[in-house]
N, C-alpha and C. Protein backbone atom coordinates (compact mmCIF):
# COMPACT_ATOMS: atom_id res chain seq x y z
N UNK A 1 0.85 -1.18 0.00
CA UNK A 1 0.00 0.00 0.00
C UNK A 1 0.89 1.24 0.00
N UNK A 2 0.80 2.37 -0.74
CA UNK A 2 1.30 3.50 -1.06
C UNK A 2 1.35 4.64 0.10
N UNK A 3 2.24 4.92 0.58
CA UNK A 3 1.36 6.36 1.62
C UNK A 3 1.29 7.11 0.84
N UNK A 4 -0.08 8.03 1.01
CA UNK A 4 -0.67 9.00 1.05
C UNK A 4 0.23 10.70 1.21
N UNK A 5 0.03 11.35 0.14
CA UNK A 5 1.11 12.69 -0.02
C UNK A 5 0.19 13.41 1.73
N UNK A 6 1.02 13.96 2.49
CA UNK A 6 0.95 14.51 3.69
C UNK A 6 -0.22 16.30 2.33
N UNK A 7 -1.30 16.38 2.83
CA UNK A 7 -1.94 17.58 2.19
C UNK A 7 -1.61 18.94 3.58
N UNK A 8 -1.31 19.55 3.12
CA UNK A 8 -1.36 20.79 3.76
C UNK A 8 -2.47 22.25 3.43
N UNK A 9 -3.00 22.73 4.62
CA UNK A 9 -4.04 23.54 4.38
C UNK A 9 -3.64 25.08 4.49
N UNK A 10 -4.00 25.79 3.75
CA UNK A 10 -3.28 27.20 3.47
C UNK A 10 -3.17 27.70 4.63
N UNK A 11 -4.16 27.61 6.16
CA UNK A 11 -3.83 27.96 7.07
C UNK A 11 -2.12 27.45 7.68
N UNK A 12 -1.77 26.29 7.56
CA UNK A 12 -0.89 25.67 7.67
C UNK A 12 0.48 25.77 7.10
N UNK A 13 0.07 26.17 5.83
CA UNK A 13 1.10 26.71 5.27
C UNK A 13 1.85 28.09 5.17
N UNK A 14 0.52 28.90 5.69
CA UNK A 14 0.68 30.19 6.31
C UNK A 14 1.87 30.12 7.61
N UNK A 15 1.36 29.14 8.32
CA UNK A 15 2.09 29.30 9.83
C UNK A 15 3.22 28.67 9.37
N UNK A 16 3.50 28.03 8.60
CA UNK A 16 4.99 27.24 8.48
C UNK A 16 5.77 28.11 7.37
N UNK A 17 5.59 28.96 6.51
CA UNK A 17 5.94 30.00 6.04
C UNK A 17 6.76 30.90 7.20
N UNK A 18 5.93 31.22 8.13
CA UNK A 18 6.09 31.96 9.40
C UNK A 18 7.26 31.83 10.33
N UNK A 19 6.99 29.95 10.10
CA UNK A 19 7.92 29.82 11.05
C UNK A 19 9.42 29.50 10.30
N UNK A 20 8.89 29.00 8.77
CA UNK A 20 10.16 29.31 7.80
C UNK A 20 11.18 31.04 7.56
N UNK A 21 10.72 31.75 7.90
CA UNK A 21 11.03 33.23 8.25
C UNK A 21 11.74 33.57 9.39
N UNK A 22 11.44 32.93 10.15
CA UNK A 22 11.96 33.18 12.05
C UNK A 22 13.27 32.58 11.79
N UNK A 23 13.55 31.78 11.39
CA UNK A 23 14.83 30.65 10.89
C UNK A 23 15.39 31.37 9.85
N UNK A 24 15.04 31.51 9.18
CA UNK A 24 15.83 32.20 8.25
C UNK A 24 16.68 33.67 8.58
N UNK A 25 16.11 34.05 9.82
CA UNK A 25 17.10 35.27 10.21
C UNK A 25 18.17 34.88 10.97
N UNK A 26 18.19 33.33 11.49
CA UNK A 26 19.76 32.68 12.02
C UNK A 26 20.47 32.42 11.02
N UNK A 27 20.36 32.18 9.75
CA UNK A 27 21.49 31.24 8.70
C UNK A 27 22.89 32.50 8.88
N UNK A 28 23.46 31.74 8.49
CA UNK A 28 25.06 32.35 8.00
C UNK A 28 24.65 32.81 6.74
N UNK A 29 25.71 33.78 6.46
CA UNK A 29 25.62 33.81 4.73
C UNK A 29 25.78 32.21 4.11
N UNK A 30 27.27 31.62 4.63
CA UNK A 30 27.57 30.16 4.00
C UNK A 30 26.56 29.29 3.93
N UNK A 31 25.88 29.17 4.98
CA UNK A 31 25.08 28.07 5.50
C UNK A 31 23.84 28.97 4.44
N UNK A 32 23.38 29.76 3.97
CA UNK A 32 22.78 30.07 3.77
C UNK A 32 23.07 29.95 1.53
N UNK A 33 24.11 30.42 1.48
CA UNK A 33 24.72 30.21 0.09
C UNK A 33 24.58 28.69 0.21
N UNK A 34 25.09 27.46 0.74
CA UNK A 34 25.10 26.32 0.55
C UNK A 34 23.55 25.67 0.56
N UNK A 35 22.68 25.95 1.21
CA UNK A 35 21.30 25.97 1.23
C UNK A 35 20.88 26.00 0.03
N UNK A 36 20.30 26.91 -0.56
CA UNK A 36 20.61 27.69 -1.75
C UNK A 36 21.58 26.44 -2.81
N UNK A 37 22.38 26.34 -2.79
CA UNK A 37 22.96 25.89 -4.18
C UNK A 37 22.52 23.82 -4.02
N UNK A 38 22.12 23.67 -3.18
CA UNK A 38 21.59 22.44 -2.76
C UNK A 38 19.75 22.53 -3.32
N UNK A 39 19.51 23.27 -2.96
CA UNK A 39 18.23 24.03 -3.84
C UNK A 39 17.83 24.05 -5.01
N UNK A 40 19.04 24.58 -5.95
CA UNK A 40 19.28 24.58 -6.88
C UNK A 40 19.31 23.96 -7.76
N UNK A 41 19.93 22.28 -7.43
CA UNK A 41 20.54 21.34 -7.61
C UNK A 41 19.35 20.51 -7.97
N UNK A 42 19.41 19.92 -9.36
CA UNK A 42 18.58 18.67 -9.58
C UNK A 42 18.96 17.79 -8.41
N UNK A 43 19.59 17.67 -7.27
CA UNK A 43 20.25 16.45 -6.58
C UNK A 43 18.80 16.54 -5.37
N UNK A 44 18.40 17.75 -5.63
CA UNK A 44 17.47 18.07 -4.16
C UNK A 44 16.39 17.05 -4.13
N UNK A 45 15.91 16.56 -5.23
CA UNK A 45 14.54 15.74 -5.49
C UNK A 45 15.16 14.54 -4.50
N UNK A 46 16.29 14.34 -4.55
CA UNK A 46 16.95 12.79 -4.14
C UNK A 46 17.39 13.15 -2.58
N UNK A 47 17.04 13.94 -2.27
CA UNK A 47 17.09 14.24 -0.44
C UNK A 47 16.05 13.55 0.25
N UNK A 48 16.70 12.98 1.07
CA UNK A 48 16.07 12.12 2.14
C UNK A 48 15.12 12.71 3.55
N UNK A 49 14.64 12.29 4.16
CA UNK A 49 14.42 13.21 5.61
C UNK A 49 15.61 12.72 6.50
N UNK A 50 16.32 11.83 6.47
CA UNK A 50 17.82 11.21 6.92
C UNK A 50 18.40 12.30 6.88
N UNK A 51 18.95 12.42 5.36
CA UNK A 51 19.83 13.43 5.32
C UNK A 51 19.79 14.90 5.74
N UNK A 52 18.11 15.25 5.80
CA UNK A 52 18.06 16.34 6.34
C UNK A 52 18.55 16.52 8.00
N UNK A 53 18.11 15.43 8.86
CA UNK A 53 18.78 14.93 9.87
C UNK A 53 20.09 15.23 10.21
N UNK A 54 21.18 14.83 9.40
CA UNK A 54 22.40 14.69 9.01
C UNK A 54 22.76 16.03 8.88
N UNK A 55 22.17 17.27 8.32
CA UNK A 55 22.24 18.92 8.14
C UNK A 55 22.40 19.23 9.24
N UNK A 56 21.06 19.11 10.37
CA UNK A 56 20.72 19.21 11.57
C UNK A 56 21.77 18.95 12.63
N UNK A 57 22.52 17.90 12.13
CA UNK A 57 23.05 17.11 13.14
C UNK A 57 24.62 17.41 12.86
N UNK A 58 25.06 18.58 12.09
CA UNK A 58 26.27 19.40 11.74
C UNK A 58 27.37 18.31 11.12
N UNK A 59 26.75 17.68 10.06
CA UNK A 59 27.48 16.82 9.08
C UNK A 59 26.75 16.54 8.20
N UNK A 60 27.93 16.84 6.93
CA UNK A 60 27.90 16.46 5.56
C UNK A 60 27.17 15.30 4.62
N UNK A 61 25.97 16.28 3.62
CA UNK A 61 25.58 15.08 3.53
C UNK A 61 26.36 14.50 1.94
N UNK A 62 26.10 13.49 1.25
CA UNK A 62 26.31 13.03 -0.07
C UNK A 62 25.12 12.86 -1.19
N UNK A 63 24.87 13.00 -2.12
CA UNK A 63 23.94 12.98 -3.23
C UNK A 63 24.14 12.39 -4.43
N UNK A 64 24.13 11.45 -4.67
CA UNK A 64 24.77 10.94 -6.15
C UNK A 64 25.83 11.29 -6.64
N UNK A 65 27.12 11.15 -5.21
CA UNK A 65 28.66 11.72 -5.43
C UNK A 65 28.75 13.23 -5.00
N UNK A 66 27.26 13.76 -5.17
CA UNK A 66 28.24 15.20 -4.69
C UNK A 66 28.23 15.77 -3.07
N UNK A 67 28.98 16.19 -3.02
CA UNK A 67 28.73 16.49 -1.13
C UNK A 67 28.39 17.76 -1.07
N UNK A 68 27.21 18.30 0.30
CA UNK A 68 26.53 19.39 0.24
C UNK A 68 27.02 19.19 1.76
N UNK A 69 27.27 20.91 2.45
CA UNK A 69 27.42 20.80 3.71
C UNK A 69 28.47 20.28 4.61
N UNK A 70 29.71 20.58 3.48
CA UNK A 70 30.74 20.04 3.93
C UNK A 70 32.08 21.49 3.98
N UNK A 71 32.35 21.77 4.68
CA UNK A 71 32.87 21.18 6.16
C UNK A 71 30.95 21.66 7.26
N UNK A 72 30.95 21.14 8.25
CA UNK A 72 30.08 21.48 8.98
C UNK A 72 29.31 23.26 9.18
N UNK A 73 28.43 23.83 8.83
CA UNK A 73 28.23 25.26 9.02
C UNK A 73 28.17 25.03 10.66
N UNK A 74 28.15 26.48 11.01
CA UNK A 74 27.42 26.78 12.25
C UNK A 74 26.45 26.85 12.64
N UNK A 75 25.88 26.88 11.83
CA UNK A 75 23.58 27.26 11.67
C UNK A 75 23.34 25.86 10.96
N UNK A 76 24.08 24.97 11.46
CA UNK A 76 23.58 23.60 10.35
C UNK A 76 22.32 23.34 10.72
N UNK A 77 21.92 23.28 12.17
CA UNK A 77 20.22 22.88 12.47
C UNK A 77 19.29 23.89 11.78
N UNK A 78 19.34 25.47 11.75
CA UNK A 78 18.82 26.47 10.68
C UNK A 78 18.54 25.49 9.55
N UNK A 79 19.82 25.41 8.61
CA UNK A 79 19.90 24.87 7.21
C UNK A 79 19.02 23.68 7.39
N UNK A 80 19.28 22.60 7.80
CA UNK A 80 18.24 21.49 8.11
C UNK A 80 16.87 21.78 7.99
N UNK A 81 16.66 22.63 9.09
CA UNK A 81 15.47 22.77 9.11
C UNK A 81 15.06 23.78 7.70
N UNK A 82 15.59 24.33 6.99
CA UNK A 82 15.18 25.15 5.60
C UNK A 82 15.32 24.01 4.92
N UNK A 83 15.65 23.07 4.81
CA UNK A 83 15.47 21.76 3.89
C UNK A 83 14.37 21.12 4.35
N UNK A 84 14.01 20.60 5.49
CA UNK A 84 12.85 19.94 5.77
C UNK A 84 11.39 21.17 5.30
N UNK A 85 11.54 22.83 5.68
CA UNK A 85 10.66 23.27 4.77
C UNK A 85 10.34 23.23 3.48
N UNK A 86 11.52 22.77 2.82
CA UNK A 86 11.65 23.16 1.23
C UNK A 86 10.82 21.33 0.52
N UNK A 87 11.13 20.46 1.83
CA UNK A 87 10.77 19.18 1.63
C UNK A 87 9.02 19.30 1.23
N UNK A 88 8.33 20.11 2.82
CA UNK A 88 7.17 20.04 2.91
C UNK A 88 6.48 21.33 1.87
N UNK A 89 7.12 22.26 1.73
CA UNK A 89 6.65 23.48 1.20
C UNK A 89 6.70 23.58 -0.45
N UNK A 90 7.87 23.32 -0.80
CA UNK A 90 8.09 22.90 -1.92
C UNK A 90 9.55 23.51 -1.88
N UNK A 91 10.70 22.82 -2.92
CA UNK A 91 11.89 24.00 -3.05
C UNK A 91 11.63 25.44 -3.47
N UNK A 92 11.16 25.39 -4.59
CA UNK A 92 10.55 26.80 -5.29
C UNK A 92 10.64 27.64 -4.47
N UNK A 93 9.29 27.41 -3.09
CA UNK A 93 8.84 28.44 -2.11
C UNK A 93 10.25 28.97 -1.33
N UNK A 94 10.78 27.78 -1.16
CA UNK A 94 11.97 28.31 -0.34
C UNK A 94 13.01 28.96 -0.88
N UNK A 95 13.64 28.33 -2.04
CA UNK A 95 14.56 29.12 -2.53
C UNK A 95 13.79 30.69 -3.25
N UNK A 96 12.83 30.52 -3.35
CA UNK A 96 13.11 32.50 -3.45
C UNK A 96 13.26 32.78 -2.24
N UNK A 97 12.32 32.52 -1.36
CA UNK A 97 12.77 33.01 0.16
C UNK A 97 14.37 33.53 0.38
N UNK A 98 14.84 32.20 0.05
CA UNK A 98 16.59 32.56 0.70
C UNK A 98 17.29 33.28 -0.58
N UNK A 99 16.65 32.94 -1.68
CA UNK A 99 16.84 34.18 -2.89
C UNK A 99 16.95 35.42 -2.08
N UNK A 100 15.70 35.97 -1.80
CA UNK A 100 15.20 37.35 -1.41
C UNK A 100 16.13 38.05 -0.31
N UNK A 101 16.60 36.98 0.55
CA UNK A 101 17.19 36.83 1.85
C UNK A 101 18.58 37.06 1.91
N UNK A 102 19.07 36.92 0.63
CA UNK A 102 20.40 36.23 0.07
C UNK A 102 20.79 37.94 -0.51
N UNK A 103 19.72 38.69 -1.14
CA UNK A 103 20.09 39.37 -1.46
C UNK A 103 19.85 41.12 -0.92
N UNK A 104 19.00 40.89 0.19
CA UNK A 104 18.86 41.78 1.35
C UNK A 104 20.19 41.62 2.13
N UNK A 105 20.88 40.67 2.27
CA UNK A 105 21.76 40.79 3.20
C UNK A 105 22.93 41.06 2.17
N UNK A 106 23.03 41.22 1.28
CA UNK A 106 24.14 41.78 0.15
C UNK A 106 23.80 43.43 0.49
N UNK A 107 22.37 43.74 -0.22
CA UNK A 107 22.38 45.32 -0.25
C UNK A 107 22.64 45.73 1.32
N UNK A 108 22.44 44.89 2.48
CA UNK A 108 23.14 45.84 3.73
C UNK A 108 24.19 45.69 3.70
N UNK A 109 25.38 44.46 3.37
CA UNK A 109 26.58 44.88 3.41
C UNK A 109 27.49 46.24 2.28
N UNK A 110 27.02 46.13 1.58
CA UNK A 110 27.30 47.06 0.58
C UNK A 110 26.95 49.07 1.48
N UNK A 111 28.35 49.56 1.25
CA UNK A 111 28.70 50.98 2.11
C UNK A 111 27.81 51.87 1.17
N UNK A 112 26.88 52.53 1.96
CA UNK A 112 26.67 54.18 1.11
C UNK A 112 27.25 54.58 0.50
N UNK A 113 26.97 54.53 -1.33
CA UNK A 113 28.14 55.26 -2.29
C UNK A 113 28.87 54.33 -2.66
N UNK A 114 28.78 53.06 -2.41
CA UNK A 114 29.68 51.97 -2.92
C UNK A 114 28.85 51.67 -4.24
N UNK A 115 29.36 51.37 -5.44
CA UNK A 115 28.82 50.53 -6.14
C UNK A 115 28.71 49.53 -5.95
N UNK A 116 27.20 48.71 -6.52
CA UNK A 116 27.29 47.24 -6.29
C UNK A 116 26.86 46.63 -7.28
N UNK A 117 27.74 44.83 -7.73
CA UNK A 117 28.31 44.44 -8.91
C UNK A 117 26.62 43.70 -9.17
N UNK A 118 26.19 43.71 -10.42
CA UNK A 118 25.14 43.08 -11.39
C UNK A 118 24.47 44.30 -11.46
């Protein structure tokens, strides 16, 4: 017998959005760039809830040879847990998130009067 796709109700997805946001103001840039390029990655479909575990648990995971999360971040439980959202939420939702996130925290590092590159 097959299990059944877990359905989520927009109320639900509202609050886990929410609580996908609260987390997202701990990542590192790295932990946050590596997120992100794991995202990216046709390899993401082939992520486990193990391996998300394994994020969580501040070690490296593997994907059909390639390694994500290696050497250990500091915000690895953050990152984890932005993978287990991206699991339930979809990647899409998340990676603009850390898109958006990714690039708010560029325009604050960037000095008044500095140019900035793209």
């Amino acid at each position: 017998m097959s299990a059944q796709p877990f359905q989520l109700n927009d109320d639900l997805v509202q609050e886990l959005r929410a609580d996908l946001r609260q987390l997202q103001r701990d990542l590192t840039e790295a932990a946050l760039a590596e997120a992100l390029r794991l995202l990216e990655s046709p390899r993401f479909e082939q992520l486990t809830e193990q391996q998300v575990r394994e994020v969580a648990e501040y070690r490296a995971i593997e994907i059909a040879g390639e390694r994500f999360f290696q050497p250990a971040f500091s915000r690895s439980k953050e990152a984890g847990a932005m993978l287990g959202f991206a699991r339930l939420l979809g990647a899409d939702n998340v990676r603009d998130d850390l898109t958006r996130l990714r690039g708010s925290i560029r325009d604050r590092s960037v000095a008044p009067g500095e140019p900035t590159s793209g």
